[in-house]
Structures are given as structure tokens and as C-alpha cells.
C-alpha atoms as a PDB file:
ATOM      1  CA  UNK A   1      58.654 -21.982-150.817  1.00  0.00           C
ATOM      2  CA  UNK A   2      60.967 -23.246-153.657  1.00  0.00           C
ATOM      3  CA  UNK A   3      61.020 -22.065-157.306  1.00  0.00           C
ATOM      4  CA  UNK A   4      60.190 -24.288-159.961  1.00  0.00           C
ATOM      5  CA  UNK A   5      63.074 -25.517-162.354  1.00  0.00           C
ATOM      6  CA  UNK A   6      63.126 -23.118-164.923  1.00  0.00           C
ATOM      7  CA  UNK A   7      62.753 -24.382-168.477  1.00  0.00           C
ATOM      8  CA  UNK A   8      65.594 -24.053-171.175  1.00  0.00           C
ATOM      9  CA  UNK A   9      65.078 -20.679-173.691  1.00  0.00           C
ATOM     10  CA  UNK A  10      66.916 -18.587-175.994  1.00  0.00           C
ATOM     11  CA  UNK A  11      69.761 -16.516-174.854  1.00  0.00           C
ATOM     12  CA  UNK A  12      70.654 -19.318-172.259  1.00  0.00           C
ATOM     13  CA  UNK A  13      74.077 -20.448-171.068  1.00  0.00           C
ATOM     14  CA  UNK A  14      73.966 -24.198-171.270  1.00  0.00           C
ATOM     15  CA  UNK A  15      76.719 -26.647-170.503  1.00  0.00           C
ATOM     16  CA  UNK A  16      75.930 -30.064-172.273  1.00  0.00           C
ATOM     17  CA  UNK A  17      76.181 -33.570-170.130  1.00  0.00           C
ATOM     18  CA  UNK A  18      76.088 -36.908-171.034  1.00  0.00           C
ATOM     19  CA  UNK A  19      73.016 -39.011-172.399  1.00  0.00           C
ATOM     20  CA  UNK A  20      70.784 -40.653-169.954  1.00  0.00           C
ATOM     21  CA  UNK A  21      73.175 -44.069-170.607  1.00  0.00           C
ATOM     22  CA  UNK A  22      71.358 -44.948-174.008  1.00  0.00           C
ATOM     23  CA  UNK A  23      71.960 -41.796-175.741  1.00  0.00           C
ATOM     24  CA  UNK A  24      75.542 -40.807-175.787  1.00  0.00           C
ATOM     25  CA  UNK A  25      75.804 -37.990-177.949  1.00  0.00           C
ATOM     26  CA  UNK A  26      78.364 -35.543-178.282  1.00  0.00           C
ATOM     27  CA  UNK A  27      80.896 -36.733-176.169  1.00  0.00           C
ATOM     28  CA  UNK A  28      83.798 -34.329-177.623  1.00  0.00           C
ATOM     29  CA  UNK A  29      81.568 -31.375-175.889  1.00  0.00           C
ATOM     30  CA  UNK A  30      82.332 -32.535-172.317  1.00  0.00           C
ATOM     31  CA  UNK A  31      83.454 -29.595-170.083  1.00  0.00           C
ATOM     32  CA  UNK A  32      82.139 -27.118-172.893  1.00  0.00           C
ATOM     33  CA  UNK A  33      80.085 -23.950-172.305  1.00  0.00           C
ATOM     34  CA  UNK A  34      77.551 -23.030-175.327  1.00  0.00           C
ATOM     35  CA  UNK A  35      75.041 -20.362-175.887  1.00  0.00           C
ATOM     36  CA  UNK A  36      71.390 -21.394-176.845  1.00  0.00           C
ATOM     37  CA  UNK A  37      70.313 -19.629-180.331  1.00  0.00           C
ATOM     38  CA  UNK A  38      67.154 -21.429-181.354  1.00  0.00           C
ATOM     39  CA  UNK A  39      64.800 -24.168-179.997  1.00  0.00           C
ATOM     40  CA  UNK A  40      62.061 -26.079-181.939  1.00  0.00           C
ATOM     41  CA  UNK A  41      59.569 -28.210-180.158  1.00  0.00           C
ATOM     42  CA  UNK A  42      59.646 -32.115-181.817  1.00  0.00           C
ATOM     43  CA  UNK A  43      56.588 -33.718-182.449  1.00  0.00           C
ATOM     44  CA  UNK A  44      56.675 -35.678-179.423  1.00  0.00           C
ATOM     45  CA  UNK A  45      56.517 -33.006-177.461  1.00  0.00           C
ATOM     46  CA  UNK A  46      60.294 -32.425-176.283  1.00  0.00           C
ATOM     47  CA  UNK A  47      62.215 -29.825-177.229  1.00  0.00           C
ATOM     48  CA  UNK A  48      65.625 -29.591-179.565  1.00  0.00           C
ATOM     49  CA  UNK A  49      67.774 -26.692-178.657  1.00  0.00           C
ATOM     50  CA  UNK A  50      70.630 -25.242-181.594  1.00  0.00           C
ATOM     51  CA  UNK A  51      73.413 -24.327-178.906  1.00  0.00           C
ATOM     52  CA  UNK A  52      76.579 -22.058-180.077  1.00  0.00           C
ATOM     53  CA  UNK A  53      79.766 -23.597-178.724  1.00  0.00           C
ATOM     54  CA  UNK A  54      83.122 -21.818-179.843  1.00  0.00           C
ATOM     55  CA  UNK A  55      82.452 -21.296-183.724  1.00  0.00           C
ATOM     56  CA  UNK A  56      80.474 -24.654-183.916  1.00  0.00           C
ATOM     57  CA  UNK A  57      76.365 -24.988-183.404  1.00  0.00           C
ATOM     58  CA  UNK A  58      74.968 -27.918-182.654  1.00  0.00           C
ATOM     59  CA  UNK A  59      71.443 -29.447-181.972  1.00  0.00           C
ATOM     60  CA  UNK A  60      71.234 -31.188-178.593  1.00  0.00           C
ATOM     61  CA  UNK A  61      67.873 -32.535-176.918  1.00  0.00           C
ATOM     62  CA  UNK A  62      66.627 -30.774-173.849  1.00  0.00           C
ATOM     63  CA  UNK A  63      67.997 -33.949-171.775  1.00  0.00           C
ATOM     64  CA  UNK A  64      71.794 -33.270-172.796  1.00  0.00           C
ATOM     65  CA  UNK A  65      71.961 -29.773-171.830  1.00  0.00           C
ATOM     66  CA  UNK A  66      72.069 -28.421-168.079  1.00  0.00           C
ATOM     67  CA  UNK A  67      71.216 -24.887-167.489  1.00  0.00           C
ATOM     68  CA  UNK A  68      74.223 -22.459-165.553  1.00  0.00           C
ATOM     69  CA  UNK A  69      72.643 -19.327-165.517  1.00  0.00           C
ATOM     70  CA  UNK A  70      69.621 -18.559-162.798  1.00  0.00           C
ATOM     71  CA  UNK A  71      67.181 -15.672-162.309  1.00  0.00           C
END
């Protein structure tokens, strides 16, 4: 039986990737490696994670992040 895909949290190492073709954020963070510090769930429903890369933070949806780390 598989797992299920693990959701995004706190303590996280996250690598962010580009939009989904309409949303191109960020694209100096290509090939970067970032920490997640903080999340806050938008009103919609999705979540906003504050990611430490180098000395910088940034807030990047859920959608522009990919998980590295497993259980």
C-alpha cells in the first residue's frame, strides 16, 4: 500500500519550482534549497509558506515549493 503525499509543515526542507505557467514567481530562486519557518492558511483555503533561503525569507504558495525531505 502507498503513503499518502505528505503535506508541507514547519521545519521542512523545501526547494521552490516554477509557477504552474501563469504564476511565475521567484524565478532568481531556481536551484535554491530553503527552510520552511512559518505557514498561514489564506482565506481560500491554500496555504502560504515563509521559507528561509540563505539570509533571505520569502513567502511562496504551497504550489511553488516541492518537498526534499521524507519520513
Amino acid at each position: 500500500m502507498s503513503n499518502p503525499i505528505r503535506m508541507i509543515r514547519i521545519g521542512d526542507i523545501v526547494e521552490p519550482i516554477p509557477g504552474n505557467g501563469i504564476r511565475q514567481f521567484h524565478r532568481d530562486l531556481s536551484e535554491c534549497v530553503g527552510i520552511v519557518i512559518d505557514e498561514m492558511e489564506m482565506e481560500d483555503g491554500f496555504f502560504m509558506f515563509e521559507v528561509l533561503i540563505g539570509s533571505e525569507i520569502y513567502w511562496l504558495d504551497s504550489i511553488e515549493l516541492k518537498l526534499l525531505e521524507k519520513e
